[in-house]
Protein backbone atom coordinates (compact mmCIF):
# COMPACT_ATOMS: atom_id res chain seq x y z
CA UNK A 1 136.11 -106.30 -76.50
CA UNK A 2 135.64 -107.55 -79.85
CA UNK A 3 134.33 -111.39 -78.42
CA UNK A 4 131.95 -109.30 -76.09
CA UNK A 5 130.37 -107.71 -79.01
CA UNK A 6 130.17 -110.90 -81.16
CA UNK A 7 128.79 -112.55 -78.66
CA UNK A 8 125.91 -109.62 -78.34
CA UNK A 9 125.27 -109.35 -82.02
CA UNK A 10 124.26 -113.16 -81.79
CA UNK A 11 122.35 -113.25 -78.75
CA UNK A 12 120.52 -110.27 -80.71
CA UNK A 13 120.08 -112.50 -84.12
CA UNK A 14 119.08 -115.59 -81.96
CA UNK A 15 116.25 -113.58 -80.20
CA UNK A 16 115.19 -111.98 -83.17
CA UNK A 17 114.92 -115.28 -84.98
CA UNK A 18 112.62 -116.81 -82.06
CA UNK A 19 110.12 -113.56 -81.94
CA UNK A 20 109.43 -114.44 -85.87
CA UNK A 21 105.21 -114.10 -86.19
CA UNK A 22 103.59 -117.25 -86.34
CA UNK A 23 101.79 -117.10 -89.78
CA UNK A 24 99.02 -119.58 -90.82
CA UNK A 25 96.30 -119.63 -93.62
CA UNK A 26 92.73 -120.71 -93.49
CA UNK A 27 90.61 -122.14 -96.42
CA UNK A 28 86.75 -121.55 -95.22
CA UNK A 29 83.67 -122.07 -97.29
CA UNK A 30 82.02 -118.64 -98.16
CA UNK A 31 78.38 -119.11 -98.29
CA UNK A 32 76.01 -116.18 -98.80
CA UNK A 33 74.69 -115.26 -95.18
CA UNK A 34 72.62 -112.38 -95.98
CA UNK A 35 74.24 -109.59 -94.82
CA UNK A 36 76.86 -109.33 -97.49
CA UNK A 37 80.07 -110.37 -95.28
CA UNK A 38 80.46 -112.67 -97.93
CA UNK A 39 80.82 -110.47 -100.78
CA UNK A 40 83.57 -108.48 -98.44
CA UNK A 41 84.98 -111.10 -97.73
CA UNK A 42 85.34 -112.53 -101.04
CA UNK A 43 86.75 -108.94 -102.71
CA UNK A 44 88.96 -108.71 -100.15
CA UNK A 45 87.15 -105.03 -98.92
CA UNK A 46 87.14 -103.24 -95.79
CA UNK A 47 83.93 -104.29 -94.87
CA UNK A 48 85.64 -107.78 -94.74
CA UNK A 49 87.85 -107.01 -91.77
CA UNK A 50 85.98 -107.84 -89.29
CA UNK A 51 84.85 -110.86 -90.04
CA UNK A 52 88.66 -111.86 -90.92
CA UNK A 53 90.08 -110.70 -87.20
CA UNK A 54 87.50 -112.15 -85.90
CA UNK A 55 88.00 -115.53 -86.95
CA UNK A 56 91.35 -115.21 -86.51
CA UNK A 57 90.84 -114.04 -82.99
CA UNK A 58 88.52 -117.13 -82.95
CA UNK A 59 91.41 -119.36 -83.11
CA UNK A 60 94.00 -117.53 -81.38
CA UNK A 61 95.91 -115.55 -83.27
CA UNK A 62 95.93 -112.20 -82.82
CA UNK A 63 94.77 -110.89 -86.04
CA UNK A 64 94.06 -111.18 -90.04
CA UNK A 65 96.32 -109.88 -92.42
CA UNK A 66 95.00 -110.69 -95.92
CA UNK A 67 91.27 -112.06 -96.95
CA UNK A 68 90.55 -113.17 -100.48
CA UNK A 69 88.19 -115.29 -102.51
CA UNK A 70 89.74 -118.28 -103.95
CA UNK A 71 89.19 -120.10 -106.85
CA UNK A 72 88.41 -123.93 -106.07
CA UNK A 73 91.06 -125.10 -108.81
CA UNK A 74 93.67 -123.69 -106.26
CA UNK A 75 93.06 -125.63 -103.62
CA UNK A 76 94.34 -128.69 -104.48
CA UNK A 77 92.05 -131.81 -104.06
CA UNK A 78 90.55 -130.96 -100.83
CA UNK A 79 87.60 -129.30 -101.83
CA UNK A 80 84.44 -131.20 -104.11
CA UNK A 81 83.37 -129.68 -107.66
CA UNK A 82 80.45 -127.42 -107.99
CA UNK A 83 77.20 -130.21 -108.09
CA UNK A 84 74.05 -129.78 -109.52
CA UNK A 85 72.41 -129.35 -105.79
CA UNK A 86 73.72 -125.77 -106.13
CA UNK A 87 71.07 -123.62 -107.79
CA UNK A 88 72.41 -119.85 -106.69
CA UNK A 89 75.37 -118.33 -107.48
CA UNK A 90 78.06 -118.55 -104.97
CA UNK A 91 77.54 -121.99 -104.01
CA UNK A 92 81.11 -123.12 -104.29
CA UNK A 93 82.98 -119.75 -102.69
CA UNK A 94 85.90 -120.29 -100.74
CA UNK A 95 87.50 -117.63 -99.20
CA UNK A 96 91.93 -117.06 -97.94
CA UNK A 97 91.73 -115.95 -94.18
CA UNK A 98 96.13 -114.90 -93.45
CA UNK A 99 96.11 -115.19 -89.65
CA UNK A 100 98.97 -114.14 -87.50
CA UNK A 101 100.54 -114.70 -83.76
């Protein structure tokens, strides 16, 4: 009786192991659009929801579970330094999307 439920307990741990959420994280350039979703976006506020599941939805995943601005000198090497082309404020605004499965 004992192997029987030993045996269980790790079919159980095996399937729970393979049902783990398939987490991935987008870097996207946050450029004012106008309508504020960028602002939202970028403080990480409710208004910002939207726009994150729907990206997310965008590329499969079933929906967003953080959004927040990021600082450029995070992202390591990937991502050019403000220029002197830029002459509003925002320019360079890159923004977290947390996607999930």
């Amino acid at each position: 009786m004992r192997f029987v439920s030993a045996v269980l307990a790790c079919i159980f741990l095996l399937a729970a192991s393979a049902v783990r959420a398939d987490t991935r994280v987008f870097i996207i350039s946050n450029p004012a659009d106008g309508y504020g979703v960028d602002q939202c976006l970028a403080r990480g506020d409710k208004c910002g929801a939207h726009a994150a599941h729907s990206y997310c939805k965008s590329r499969n995943f079933a929906e967003a579970t953080a959004y927040r601005r990021v600082d450029p000198d995070e992202i390591t090497g990937t991502v050019a330094k403000a220029s002197d082309n830029c002459r509003r404020a925002g320019c360079n605004e890159y923004i977290a999307i947390t996607c999930e499965r």
